[in-house]
N, C-alpha and C. Protein backbone atom coordinates (compact mmCIF):
# COMPACT_ATOMS: atom_id res chain seq x y z
N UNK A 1 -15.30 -28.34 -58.39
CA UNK A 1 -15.00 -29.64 -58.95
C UNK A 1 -14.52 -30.59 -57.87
N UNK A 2 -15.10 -31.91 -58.02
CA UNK A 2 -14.25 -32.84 -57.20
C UNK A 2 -12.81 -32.99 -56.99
N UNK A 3 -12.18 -32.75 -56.41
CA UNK A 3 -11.23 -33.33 -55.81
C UNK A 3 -10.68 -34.50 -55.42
N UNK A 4 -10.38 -35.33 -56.43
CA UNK A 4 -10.39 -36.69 -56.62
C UNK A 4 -9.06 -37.30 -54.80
N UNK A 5 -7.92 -36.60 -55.37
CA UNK A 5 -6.82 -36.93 -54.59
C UNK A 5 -7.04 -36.79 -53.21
N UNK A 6 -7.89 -35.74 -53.00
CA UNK A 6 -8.22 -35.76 -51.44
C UNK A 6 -9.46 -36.56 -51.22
N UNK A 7 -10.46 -36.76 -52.16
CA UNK A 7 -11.02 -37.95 -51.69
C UNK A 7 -10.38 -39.08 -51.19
N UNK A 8 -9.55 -39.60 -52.24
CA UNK A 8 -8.73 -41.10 -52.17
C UNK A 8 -7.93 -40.82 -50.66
N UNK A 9 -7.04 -39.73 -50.14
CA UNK A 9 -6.93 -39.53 -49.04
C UNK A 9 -7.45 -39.74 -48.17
N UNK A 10 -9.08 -39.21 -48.25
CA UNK A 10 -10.10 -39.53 -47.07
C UNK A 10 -10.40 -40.44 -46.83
N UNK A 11 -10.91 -41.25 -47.85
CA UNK A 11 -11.05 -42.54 -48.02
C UNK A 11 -10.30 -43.91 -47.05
N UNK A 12 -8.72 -43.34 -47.11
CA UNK A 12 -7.63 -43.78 -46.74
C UNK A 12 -7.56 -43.51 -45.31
N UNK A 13 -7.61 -42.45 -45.04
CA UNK A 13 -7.65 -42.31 -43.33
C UNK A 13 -8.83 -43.06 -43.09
N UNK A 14 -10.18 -42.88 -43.45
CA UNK A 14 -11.37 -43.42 -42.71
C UNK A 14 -11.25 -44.82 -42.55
N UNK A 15 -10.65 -45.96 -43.48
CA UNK A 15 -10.27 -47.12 -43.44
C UNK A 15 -9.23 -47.70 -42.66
N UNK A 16 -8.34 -46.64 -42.12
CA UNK A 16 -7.35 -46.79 -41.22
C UNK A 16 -8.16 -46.85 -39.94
N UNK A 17 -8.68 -45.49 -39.80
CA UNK A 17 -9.81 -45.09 -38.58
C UNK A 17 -10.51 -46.43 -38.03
N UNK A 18 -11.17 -46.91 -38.93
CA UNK A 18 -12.03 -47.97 -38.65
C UNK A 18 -11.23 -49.02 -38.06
N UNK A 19 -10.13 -49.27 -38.33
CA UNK A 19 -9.31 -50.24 -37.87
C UNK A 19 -8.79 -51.64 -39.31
N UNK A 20 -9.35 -50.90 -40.14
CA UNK A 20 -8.97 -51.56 -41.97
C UNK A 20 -7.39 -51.92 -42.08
N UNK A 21 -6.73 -52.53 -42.46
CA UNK A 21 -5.22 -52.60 -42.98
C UNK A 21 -5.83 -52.25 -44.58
N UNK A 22 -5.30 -51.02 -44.95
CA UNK A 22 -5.49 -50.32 -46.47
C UNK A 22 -4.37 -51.50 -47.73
N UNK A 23 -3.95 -51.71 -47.09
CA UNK A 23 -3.07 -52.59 -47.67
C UNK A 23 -3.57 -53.61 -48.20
N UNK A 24 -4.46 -54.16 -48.15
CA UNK A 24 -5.25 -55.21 -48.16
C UNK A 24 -5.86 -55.40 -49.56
N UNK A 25 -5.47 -56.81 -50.03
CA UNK A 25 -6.38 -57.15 -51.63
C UNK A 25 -7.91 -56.81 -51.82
N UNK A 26 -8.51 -56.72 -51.18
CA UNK A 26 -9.97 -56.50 -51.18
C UNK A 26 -10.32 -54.27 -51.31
N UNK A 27 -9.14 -53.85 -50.77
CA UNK A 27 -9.09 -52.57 -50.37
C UNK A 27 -8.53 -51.65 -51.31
N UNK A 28 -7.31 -52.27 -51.89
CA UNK A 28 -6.59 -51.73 -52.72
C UNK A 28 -6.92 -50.59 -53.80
N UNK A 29 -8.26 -50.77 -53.83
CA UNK A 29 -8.91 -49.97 -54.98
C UNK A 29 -9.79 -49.29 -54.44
N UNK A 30 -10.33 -49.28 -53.30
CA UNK A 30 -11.32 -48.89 -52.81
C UNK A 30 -11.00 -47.88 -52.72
N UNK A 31 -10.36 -46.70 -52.27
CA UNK A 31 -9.93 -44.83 -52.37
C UNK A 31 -10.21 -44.61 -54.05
N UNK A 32 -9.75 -45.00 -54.39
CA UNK A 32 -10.15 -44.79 -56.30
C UNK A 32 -11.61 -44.92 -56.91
N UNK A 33 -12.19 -46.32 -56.34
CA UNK A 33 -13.65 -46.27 -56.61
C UNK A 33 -14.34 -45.36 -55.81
N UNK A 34 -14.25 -45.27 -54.30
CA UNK A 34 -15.33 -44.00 -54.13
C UNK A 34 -14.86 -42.42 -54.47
N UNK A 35 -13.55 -42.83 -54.75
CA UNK A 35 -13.55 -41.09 -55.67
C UNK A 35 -14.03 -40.76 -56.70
N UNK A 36 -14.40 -41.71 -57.96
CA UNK A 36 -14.75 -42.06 -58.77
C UNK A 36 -16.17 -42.13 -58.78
N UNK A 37 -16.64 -42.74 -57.69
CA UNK A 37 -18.29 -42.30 -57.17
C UNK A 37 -19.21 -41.63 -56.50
N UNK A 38 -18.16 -40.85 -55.93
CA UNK A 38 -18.13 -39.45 -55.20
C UNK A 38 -18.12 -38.05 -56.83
N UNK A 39 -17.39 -38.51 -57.46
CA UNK A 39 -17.51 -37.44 -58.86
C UNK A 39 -18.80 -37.30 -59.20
N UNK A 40 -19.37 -38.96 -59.51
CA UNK A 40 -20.79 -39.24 -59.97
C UNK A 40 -21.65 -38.65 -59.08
N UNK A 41 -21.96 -39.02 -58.31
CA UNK A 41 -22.87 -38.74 -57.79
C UNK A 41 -22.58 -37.09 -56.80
N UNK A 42 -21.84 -36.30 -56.88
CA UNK A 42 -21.74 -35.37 -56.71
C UNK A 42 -21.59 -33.89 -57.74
N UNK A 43 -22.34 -34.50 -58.89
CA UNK A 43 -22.31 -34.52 -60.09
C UNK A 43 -22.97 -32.80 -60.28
N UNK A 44 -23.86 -32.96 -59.51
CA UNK A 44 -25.04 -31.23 -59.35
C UNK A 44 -24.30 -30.63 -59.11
N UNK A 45 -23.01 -30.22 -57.94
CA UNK A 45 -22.29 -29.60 -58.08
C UNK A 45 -22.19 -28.27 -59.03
N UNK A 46 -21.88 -29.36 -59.60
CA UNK A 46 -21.34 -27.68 -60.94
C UNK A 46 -22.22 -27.39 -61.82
N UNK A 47 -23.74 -27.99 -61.56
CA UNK A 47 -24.60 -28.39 -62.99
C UNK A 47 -25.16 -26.63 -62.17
N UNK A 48 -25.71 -25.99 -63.50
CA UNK A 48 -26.90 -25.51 -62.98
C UNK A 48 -28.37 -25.94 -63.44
N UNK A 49 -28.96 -25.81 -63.10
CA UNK A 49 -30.68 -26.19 -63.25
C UNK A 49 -31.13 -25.31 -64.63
N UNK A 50 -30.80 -24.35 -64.31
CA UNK A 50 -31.24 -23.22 -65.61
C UNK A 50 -30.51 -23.87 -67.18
N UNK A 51 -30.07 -24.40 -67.20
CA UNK A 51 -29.37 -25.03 -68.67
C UNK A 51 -30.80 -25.77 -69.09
N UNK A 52 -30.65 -26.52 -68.56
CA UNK A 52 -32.21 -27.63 -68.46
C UNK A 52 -33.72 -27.26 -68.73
N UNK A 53 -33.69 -26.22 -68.21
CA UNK A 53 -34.93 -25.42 -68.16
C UNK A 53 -34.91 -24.24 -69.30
N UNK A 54 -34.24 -24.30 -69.96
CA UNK A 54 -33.44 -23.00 -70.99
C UNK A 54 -34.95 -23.09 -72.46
N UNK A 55 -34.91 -24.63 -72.92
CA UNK A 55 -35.13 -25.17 -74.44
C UNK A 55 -36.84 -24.60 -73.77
N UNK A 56 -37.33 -23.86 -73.98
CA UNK A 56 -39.09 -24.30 -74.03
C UNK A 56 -39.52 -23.60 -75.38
N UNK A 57 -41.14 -24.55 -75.41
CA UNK A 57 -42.07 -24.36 -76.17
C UNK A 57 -43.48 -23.77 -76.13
N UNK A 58 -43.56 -22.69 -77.06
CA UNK A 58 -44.53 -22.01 -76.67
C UNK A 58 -46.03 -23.07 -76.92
N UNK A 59 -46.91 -22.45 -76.01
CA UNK A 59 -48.41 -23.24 -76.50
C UNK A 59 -49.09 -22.52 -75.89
N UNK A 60 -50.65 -22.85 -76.29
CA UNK A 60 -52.42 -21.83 -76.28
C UNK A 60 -52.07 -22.40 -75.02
N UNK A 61 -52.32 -23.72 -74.41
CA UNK A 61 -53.06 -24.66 -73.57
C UNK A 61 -52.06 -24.23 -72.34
N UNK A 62 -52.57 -23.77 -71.18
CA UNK A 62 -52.19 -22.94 -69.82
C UNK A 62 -52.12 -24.19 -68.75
N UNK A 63 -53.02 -25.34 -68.92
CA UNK A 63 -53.31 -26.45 -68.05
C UNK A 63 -52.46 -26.89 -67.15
N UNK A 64 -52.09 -27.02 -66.13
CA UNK A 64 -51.39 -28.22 -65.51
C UNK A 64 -50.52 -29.21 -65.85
N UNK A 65 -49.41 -29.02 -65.96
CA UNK A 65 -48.66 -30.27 -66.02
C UNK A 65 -47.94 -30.79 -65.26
N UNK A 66 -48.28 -31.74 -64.98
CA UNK A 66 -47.44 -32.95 -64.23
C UNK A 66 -46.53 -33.97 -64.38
N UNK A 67 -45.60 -34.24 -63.70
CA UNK A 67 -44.15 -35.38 -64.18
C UNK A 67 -44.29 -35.95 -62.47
N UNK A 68 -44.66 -36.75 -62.38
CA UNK A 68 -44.92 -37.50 -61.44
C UNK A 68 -44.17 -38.95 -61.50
N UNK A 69 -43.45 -39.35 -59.68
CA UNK A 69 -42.69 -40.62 -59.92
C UNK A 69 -40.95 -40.66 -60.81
N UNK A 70 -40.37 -38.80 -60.37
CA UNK A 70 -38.90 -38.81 -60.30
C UNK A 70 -38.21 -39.62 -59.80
N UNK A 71 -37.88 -40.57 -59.89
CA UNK A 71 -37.18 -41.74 -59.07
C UNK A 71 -35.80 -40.72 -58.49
N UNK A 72 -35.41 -40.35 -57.69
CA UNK A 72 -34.06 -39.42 -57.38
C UNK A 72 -32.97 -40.20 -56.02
N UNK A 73 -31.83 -39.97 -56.38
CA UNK A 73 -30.88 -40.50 -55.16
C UNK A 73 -30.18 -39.39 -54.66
N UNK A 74 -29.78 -39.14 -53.58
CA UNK A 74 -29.13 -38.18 -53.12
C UNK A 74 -28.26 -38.31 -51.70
N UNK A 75 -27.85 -37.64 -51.12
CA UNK A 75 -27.08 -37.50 -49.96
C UNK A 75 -27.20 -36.89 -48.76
N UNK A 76 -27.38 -36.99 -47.80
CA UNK A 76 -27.58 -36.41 -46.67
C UNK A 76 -26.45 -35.70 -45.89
N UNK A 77 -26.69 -34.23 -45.59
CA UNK A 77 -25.81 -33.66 -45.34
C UNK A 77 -25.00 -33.79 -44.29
N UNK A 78 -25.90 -34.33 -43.34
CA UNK A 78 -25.41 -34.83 -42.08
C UNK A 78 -25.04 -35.87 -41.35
N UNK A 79 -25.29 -36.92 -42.41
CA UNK A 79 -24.61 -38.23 -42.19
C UNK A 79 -23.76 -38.76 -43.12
N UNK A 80 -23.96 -38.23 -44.28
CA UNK A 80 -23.39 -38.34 -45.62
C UNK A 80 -23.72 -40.12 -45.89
N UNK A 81 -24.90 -40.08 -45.87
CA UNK A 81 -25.62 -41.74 -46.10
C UNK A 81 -26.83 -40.88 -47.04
N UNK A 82 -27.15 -42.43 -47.90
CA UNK A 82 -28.45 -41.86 -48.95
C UNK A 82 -29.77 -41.60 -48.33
N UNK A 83 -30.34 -40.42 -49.33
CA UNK A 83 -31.78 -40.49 -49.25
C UNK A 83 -32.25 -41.18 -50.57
N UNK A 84 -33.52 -41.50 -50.71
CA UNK A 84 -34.03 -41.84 -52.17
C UNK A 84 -35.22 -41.75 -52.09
N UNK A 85 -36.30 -41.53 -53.22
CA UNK A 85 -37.77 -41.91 -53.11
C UNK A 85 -38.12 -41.17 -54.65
N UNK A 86 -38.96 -40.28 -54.92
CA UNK A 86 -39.70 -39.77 -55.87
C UNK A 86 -40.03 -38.84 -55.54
N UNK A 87 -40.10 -38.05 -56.54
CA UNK A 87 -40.39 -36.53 -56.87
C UNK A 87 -41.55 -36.56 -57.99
N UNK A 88 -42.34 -35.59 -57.17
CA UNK A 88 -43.47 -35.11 -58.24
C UNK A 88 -43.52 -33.53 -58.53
N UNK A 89 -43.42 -33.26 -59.95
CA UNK A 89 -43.15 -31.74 -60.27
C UNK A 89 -44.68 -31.31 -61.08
N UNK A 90 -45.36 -30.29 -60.58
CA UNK A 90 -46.45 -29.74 -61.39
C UNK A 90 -45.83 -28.38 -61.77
N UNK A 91 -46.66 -27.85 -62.65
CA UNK A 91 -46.39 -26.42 -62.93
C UNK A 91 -47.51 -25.97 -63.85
N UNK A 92 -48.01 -24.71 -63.75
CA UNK A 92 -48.77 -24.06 -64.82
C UNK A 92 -48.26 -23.27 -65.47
N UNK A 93 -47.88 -23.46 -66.47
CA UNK A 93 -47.73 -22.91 -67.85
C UNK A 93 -47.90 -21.26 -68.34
N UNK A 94 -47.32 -20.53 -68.04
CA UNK A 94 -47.84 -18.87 -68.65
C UNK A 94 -47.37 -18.68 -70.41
N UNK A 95 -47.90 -19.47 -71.13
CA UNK A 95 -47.28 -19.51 -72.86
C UNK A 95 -46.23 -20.32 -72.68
N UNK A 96 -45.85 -21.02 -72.06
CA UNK A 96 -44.60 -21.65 -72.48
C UNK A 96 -44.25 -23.15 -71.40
N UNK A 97 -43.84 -23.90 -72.17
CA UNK A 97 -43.30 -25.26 -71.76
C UNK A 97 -41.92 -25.69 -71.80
N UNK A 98 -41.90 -26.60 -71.01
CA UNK A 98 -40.32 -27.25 -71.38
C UNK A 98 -40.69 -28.75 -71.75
N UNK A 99 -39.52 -29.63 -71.90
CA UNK A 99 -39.27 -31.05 -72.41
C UNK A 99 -39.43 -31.70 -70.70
N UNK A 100 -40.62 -32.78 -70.78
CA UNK A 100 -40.45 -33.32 -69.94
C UNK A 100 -39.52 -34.02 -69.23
N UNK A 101 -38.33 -34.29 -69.95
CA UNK A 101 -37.25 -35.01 -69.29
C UNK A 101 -36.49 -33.98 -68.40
N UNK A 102 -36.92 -32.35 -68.83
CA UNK A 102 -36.08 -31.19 -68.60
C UNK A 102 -35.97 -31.30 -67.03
N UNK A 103 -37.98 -31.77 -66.81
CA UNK A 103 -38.14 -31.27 -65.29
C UNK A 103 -37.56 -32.62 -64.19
N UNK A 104 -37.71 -33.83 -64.97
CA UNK A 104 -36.28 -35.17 -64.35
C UNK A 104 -34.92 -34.84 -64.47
N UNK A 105 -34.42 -33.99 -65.08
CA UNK A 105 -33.18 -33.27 -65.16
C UNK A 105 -32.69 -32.33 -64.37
N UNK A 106 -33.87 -31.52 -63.41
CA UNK A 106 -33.80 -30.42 -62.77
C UNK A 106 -33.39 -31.34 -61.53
N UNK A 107 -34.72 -32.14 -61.33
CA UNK A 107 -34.62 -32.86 -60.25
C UNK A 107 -33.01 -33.47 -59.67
N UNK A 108 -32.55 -34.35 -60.87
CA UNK A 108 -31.44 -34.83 -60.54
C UNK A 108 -30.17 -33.38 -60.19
N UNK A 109 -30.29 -32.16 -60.96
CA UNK A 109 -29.22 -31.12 -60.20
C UNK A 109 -29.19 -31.49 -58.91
N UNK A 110 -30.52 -31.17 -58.42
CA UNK A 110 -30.29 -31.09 -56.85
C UNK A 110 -30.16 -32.43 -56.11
N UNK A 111 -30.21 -33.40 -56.28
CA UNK A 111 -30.20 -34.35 -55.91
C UNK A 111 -28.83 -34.41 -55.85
N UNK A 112 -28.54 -34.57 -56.72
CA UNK A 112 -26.49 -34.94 -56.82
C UNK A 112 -25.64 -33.78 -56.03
N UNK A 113 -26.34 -33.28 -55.20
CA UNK A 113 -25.50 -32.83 -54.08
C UNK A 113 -25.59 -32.72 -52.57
N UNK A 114 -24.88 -32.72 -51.68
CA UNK A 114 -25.44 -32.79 -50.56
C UNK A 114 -26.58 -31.88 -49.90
N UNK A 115 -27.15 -32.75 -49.75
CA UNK A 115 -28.52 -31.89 -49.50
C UNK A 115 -29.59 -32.42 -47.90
N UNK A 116 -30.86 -31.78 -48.02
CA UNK A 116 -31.60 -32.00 -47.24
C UNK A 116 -32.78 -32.23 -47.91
N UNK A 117 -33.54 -33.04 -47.57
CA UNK A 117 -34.89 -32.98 -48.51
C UNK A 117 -35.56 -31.94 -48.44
N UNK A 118 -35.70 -31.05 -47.61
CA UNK A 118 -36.49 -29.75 -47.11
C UNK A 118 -36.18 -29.17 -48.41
N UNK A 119 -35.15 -28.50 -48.17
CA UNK A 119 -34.09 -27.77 -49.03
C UNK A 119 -34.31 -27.91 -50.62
N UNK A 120 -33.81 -29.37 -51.06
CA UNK A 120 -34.02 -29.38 -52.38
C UNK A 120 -35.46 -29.45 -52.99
N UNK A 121 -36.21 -30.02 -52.06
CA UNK A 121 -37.69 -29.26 -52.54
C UNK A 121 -37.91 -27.88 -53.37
N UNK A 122 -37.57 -27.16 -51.80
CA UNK A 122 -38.10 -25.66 -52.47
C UNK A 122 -36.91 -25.30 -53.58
N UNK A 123 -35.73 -25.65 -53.64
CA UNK A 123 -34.74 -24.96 -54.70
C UNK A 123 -35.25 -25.47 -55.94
N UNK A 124 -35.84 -26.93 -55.78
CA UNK A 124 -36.54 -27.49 -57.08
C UNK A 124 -37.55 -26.36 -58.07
N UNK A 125 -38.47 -26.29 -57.18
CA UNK A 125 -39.28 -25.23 -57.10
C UNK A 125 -39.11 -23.59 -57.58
N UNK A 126 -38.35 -23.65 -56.64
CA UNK A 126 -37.70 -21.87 -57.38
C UNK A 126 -36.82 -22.29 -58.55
N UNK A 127 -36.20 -23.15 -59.14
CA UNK A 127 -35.63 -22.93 -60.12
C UNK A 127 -36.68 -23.31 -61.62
N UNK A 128 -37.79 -23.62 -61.53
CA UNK A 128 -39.17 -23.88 -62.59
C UNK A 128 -39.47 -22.18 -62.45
N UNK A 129 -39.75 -21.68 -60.55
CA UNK A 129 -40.51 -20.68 -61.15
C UNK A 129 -39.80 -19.35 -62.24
N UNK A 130 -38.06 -19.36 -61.41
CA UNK A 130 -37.38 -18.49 -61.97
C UNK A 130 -37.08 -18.52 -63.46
N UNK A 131 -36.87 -19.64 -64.02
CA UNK A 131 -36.36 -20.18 -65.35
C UNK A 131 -37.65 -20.34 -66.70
N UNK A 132 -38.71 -20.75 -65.79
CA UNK A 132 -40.13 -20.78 -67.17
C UNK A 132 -40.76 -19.64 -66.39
N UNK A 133 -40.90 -19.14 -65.38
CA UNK A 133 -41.84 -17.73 -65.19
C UNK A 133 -43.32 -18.81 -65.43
N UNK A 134 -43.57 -19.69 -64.81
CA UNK A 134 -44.62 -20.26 -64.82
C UNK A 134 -45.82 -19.79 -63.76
N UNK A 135 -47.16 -19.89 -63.53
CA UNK A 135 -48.47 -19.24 -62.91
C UNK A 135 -47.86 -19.71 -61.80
N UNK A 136 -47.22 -21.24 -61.55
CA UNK A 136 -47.26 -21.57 -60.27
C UNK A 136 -46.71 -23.04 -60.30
N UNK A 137 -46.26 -23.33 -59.41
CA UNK A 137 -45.03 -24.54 -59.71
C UNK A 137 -45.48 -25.11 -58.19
N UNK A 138 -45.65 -26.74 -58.16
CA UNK A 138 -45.81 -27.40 -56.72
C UNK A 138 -45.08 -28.65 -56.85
N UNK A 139 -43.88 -29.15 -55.55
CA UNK A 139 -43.43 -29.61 -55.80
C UNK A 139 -43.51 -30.51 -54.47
N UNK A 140 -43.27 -32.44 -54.71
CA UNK A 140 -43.92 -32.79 -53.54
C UNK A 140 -42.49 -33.80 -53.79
N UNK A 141 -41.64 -34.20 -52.75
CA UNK A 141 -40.93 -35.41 -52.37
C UNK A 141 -41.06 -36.12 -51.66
N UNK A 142 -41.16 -37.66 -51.64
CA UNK A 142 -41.04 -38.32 -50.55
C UNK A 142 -40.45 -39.44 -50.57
N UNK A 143 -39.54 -39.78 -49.72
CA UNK A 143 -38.42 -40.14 -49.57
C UNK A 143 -38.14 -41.03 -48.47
N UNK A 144 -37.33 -41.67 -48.43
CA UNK A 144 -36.39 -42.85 -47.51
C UNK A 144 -34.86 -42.67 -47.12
N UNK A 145 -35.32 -42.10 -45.88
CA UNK A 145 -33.25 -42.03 -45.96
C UNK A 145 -32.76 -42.68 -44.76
N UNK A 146 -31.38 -42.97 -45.19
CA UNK A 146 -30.70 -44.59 -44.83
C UNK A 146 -30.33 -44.26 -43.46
N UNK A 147 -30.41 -43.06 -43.49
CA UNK A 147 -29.45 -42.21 -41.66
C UNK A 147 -30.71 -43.15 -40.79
N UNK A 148 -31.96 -43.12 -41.21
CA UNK A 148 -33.17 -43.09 -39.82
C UNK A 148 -33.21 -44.87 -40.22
N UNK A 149 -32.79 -45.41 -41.03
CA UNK A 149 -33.16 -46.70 -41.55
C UNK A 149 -31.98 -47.88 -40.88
N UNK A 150 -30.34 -47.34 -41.58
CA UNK A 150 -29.27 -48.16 -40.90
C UNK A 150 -28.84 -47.86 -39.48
N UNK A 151 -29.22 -46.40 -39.13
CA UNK A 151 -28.44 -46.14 -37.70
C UNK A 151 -30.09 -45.31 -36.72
N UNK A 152 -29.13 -45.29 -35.77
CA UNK A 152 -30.20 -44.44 -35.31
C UNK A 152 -31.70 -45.22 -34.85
N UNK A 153 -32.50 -44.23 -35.15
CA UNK A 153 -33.59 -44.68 -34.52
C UNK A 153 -33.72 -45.88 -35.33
N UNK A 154 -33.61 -45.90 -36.65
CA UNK A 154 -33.53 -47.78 -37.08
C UNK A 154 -35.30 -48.15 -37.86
N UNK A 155 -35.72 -47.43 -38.06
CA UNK A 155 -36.96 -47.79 -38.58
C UNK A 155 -37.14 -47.71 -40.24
N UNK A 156 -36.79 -48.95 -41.23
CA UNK A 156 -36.89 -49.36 -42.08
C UNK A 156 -38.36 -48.86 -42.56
N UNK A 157 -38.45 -48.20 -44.20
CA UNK A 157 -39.68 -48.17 -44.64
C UNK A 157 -40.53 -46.49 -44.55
N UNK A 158 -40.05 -45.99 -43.07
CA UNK A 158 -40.56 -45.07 -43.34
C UNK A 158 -40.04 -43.73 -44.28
N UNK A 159 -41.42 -42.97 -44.86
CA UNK A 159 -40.70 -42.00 -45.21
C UNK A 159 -41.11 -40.63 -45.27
N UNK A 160 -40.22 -39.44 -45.60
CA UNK A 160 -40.39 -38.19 -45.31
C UNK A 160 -41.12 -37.09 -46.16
N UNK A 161 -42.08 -36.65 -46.62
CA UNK A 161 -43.39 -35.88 -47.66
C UNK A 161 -42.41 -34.59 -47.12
N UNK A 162 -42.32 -33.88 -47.93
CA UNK A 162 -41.78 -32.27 -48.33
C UNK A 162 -42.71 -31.83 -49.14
N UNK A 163 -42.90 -30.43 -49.13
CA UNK A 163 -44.14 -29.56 -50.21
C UNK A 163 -43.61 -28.15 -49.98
N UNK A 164 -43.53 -28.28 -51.27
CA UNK A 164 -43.41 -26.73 -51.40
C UNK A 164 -43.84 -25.87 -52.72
N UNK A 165 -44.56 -24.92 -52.74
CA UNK A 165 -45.96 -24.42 -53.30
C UNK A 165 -45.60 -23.02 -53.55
N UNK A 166 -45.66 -22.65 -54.97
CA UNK A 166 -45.46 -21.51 -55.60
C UNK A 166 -45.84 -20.80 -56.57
N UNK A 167 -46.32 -19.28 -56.05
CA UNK A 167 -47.24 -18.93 -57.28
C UNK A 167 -48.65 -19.57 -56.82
N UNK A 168 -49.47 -19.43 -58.01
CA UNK A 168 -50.59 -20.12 -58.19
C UNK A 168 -51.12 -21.31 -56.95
N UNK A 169 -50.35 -22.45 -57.23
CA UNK A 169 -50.31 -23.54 -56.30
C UNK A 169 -50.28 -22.95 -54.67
N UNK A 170 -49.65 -21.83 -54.68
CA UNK A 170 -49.41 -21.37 -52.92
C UNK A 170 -50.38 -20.49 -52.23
N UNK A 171 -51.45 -19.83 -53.54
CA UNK A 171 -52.67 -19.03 -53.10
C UNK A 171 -53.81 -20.29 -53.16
N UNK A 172 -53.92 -21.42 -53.92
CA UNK A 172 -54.79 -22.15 -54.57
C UNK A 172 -55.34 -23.07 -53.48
N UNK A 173 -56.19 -23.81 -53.10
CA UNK A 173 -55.91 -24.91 -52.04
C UNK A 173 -56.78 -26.18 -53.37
N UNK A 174 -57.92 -25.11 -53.58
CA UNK A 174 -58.44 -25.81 -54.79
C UNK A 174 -57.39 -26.70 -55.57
N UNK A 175 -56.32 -25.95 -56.23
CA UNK A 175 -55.42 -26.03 -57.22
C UNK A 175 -54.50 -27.46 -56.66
N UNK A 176 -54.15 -26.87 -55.21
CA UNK A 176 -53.20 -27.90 -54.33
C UNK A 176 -54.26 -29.26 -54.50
N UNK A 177 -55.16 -29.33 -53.74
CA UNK A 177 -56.08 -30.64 -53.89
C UNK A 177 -56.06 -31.19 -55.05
N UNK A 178 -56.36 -30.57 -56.44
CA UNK A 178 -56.30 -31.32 -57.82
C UNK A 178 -55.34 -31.77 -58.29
N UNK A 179 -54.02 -31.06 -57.50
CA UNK A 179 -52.36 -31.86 -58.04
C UNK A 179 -52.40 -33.08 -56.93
N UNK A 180 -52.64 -33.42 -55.83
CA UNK A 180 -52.44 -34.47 -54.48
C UNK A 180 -53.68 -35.64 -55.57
N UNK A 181 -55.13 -35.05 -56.10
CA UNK A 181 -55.81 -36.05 -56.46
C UNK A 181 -55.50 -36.68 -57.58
N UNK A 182 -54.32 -35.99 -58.58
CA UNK A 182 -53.37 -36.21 -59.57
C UNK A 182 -52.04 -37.50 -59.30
N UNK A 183 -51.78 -36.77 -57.88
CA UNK A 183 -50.61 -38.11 -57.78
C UNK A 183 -51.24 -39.27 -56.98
N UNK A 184 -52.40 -39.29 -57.45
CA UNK A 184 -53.17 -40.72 -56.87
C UNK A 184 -53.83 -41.34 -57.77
N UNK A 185 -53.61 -41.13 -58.81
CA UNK A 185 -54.26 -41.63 -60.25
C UNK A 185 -53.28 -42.14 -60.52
């Protein structure tokens, strides 16, 4: 769980650090709001993915499904500045489905914690294949993060493609090509 008080602490030194007077009308609140938005958005934490993925529905139809255009925000582990972009989740079906919002729900677990895009890819991924036992689960992010954008090398716009391919999707290339000609429709 967050730790609200030692946020507001941190908060407090880093504003000192910088050379801030904390004291200050504009400041006064500021240790409280990013503890407060540090809860939020550090929210995956304690979530697990498997709650989400729990409710499914059986069906004949084995096909492909796709949730394409996850809008997701997240954190970078190593600068602790945002990433953001979209997530596309496929999966094939072995008898059973979930609620499409389930697999925007998965997404956001991992997102709401400090992460790497690499990383929450494939955990995305393993937690569809572990939780629905699906033929094969492919999962594609791509993303914008603020570390390469505000500091650093400084290049606004670009962004970072992750894939990670399981089951079905990871023997398939066929299979891979028809989900990539999917998120271009």
């Amino acid at each position: 769980m967050v730790d609200q008080e030692k946020i507001k602490e941190a908060v407090k030194l880093l504003l000192e650090g910088i050379g801030e007077d904390t004291g200050r009308e504009g400041l006064l609140e500021t240790p409280d709001r990013i503890a407060r938005m540090y809860g939020e958005i550090f929210s995956g934490m304690e979530e697990d993915a498997g709650e989400h993925l729990s409710k499914v529905f059986t069906v004949d139809n084995n096909e492909m499904v796709l949730e394409k255009d996850i809008v997701f925000y997240s954190m970078c582990e190593h600068h602790m500045m945002p990433f953001y972009g979209r997530a596309h989740v496929a999966y094939i079906p072995d008898g059973r489905v979930v609620g499409l919002s389930k697999l925007a729900r998965t997404v956001e677990v991992f997102a709401r914690r400090l992460q790497i895009q690499e990383r929450m890819t494939g955990q995305i991924a393993d937690a569809i294949m572990q939780n629905l036992q699906p033929r094969g689960v492919m999962v594609v992010l791509e993303a914008e993060h603020m570390c390469m954008t505000m500091r650093g090398v400084k290049k606004p716009g670009s962004h970072t493609v992750s894939i990670a391919a399981r089951g079905a999707f990871e023997q398939d290339a066929n299979l891979q090509n028809r989900f990539m000609q999917m998120l271009q429709s």
